[in-house]
Protein backbone atom coordinates (compact mmCIF):
# COMPACT_ATOMS: atom_id res chain seq x y z
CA UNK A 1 -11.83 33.66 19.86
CA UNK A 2 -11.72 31.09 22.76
CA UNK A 3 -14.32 29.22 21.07
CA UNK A 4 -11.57 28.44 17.96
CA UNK A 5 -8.81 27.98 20.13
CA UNK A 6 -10.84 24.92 22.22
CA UNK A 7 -11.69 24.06 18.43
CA UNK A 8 -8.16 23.83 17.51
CA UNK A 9 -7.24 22.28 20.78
CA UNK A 10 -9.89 19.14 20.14
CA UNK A 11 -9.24 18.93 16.57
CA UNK A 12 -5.24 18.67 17.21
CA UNK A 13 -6.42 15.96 19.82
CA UNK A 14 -8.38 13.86 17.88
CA UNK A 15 -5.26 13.98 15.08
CA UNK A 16 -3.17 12.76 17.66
CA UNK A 17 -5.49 10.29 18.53
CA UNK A 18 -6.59 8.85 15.53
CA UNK A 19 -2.34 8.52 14.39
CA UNK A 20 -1.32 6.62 17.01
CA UNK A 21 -4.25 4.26 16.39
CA UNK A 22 -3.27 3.85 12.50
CA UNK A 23 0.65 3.27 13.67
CA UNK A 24 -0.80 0.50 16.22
CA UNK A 25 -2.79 -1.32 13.01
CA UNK A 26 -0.87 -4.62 12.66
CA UNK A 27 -1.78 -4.77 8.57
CA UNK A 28 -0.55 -1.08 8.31
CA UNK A 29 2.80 -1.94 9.87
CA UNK A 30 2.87 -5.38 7.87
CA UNK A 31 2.40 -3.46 4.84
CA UNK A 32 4.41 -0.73 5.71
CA UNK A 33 7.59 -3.33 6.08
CA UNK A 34 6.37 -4.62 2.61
CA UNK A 35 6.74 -1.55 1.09
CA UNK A 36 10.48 -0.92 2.20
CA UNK A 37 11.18 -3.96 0.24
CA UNK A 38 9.79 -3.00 -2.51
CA UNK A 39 11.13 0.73 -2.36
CA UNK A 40 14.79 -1.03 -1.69
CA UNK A 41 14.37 -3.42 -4.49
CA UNK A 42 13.80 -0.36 -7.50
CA UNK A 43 16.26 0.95 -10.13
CA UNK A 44 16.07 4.09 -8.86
CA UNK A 45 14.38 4.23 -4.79
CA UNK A 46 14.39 7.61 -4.79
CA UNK A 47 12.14 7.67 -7.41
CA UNK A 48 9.10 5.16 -6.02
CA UNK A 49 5.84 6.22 -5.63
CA UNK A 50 3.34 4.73 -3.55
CA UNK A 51 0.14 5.03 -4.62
CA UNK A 52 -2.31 3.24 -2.77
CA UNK A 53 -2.41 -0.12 -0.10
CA UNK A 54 -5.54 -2.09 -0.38
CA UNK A 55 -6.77 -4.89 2.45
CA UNK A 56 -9.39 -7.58 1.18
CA UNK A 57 -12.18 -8.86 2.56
CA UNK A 58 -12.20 -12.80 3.53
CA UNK A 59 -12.52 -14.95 1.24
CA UNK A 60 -14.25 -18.28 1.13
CA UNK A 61 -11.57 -20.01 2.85
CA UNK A 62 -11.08 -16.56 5.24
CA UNK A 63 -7.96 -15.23 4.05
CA UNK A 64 -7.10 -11.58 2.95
CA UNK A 65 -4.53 -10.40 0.76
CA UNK A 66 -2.79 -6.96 0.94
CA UNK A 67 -2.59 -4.94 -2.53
CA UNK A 68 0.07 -2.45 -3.44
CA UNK A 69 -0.23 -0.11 -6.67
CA UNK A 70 3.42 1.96 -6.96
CA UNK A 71 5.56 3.55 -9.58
CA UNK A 72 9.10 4.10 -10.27
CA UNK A 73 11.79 5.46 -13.15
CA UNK A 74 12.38 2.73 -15.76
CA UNK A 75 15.59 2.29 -17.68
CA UNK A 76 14.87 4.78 -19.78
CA UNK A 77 14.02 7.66 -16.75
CA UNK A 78 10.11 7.33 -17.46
CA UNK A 79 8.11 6.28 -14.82
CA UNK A 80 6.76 2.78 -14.86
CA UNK A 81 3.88 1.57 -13.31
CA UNK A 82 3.59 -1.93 -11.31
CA UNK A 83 1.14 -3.73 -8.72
CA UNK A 84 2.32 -6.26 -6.09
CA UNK A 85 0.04 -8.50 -4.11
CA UNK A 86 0.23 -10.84 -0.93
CA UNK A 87 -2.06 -13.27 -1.58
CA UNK A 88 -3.54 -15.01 1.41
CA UNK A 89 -4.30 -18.19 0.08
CA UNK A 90 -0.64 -18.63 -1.13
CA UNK A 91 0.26 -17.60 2.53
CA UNK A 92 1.20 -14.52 1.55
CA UNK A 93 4.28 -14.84 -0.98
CA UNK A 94 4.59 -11.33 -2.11
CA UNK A 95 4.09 -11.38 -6.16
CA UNK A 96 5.40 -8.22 -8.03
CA UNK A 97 3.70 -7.79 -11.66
CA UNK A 98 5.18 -4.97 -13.48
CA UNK A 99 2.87 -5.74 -17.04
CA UNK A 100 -0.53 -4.18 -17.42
CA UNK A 101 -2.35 -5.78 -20.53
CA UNK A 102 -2.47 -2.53 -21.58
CA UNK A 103 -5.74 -1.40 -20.31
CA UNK A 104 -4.15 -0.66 -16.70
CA UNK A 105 -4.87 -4.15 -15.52
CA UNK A 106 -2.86 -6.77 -14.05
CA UNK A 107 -3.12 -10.26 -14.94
CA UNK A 108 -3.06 -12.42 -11.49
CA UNK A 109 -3.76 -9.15 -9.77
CA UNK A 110 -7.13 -7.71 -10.83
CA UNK A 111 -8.09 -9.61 -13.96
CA UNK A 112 -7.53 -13.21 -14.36
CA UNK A 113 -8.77 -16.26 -12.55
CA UNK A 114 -6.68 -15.87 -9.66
CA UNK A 115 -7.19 -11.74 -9.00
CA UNK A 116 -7.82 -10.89 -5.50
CA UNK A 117 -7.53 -7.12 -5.67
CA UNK A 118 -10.39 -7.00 -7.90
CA UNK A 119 -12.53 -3.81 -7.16
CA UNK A 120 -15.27 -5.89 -5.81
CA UNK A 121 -12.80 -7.59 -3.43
CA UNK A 122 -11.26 -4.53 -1.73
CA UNK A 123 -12.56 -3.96 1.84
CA UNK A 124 -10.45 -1.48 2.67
CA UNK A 125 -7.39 1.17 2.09
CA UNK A 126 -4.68 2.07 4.32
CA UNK A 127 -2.46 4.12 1.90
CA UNK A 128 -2.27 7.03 4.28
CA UNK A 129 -0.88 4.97 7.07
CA UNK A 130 1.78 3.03 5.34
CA UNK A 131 2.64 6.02 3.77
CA UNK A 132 3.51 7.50 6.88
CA UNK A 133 4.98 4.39 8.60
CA UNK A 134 7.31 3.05 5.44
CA UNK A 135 9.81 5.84 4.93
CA UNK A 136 11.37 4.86 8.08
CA UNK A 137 12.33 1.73 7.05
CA UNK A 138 13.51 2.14 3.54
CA UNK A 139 17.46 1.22 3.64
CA UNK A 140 18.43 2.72 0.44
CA UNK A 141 17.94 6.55 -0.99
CA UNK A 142 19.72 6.49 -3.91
């Protein structure tokens, strides 16, 4: 019984740990401010979903761009899927693209010339910790 409890007691630790460590990541705090815009800028906030945060690796000229993937009620009380991307090499303007060429894909976003959250781009995701960061900074419920 002592043996789970010391279990319990590291594992809680290392949770701890490894959260305050996420909330220190500069991109997941970026990103997490980047995602209260775009929560506060849908019909319906209450509604958004987010469903994943994406950094890139370098590119040639050793920028990275932060991908969003989200959804939110339409007009018509469906949800409605859209991407949005800060593009490092255009010094990270924050592009929202709310058509998918209807096989889920996202011209200027992952298909195109200009696509840098293309699978083979993605270095790494930090969904979980944006997730838990944003909330706090959404201005608008309703």
């Amino acid at each position: 019984m002592d043996a789970m409890k010391d279990f319990l007691l590291v594992f809680t630790v290392l949770a701890v740990l490894t959260g305050a460590a996420s909330a220190q990541d500069p991109a997941a705090q970026h990103a997490a401010a980047t995602v209260a815009h775009l929560h506060d800028s849908m019909l319906d906030p209450a509604s958004f979903v987010l469903d994943g945060v994406f950094i890139t690796k370098a590119n040639k000229r050793g920028n990275v761009s932060t991908c969003y993937v989200f959804r939110s009620h339409n007009t018509l009380g469906g949800y409605a899927s859209g991407r949005a991307v800060e593009d490092g090499d255009d010094h990270n303007r924050l592009s929202v693209l709310n058509h998918d060429d209807g096989a889920g894909k996202y011209q200027g976003y992952d298909v195109g010339w200009i696509a840098p959250c293309k699978d083979k781009n993605i270095d790494r995701e930090i969904t979980a910790d944006v997730a838990a960061l944003a909330p706090s900074l959404y201005r608008k419920v309703k």
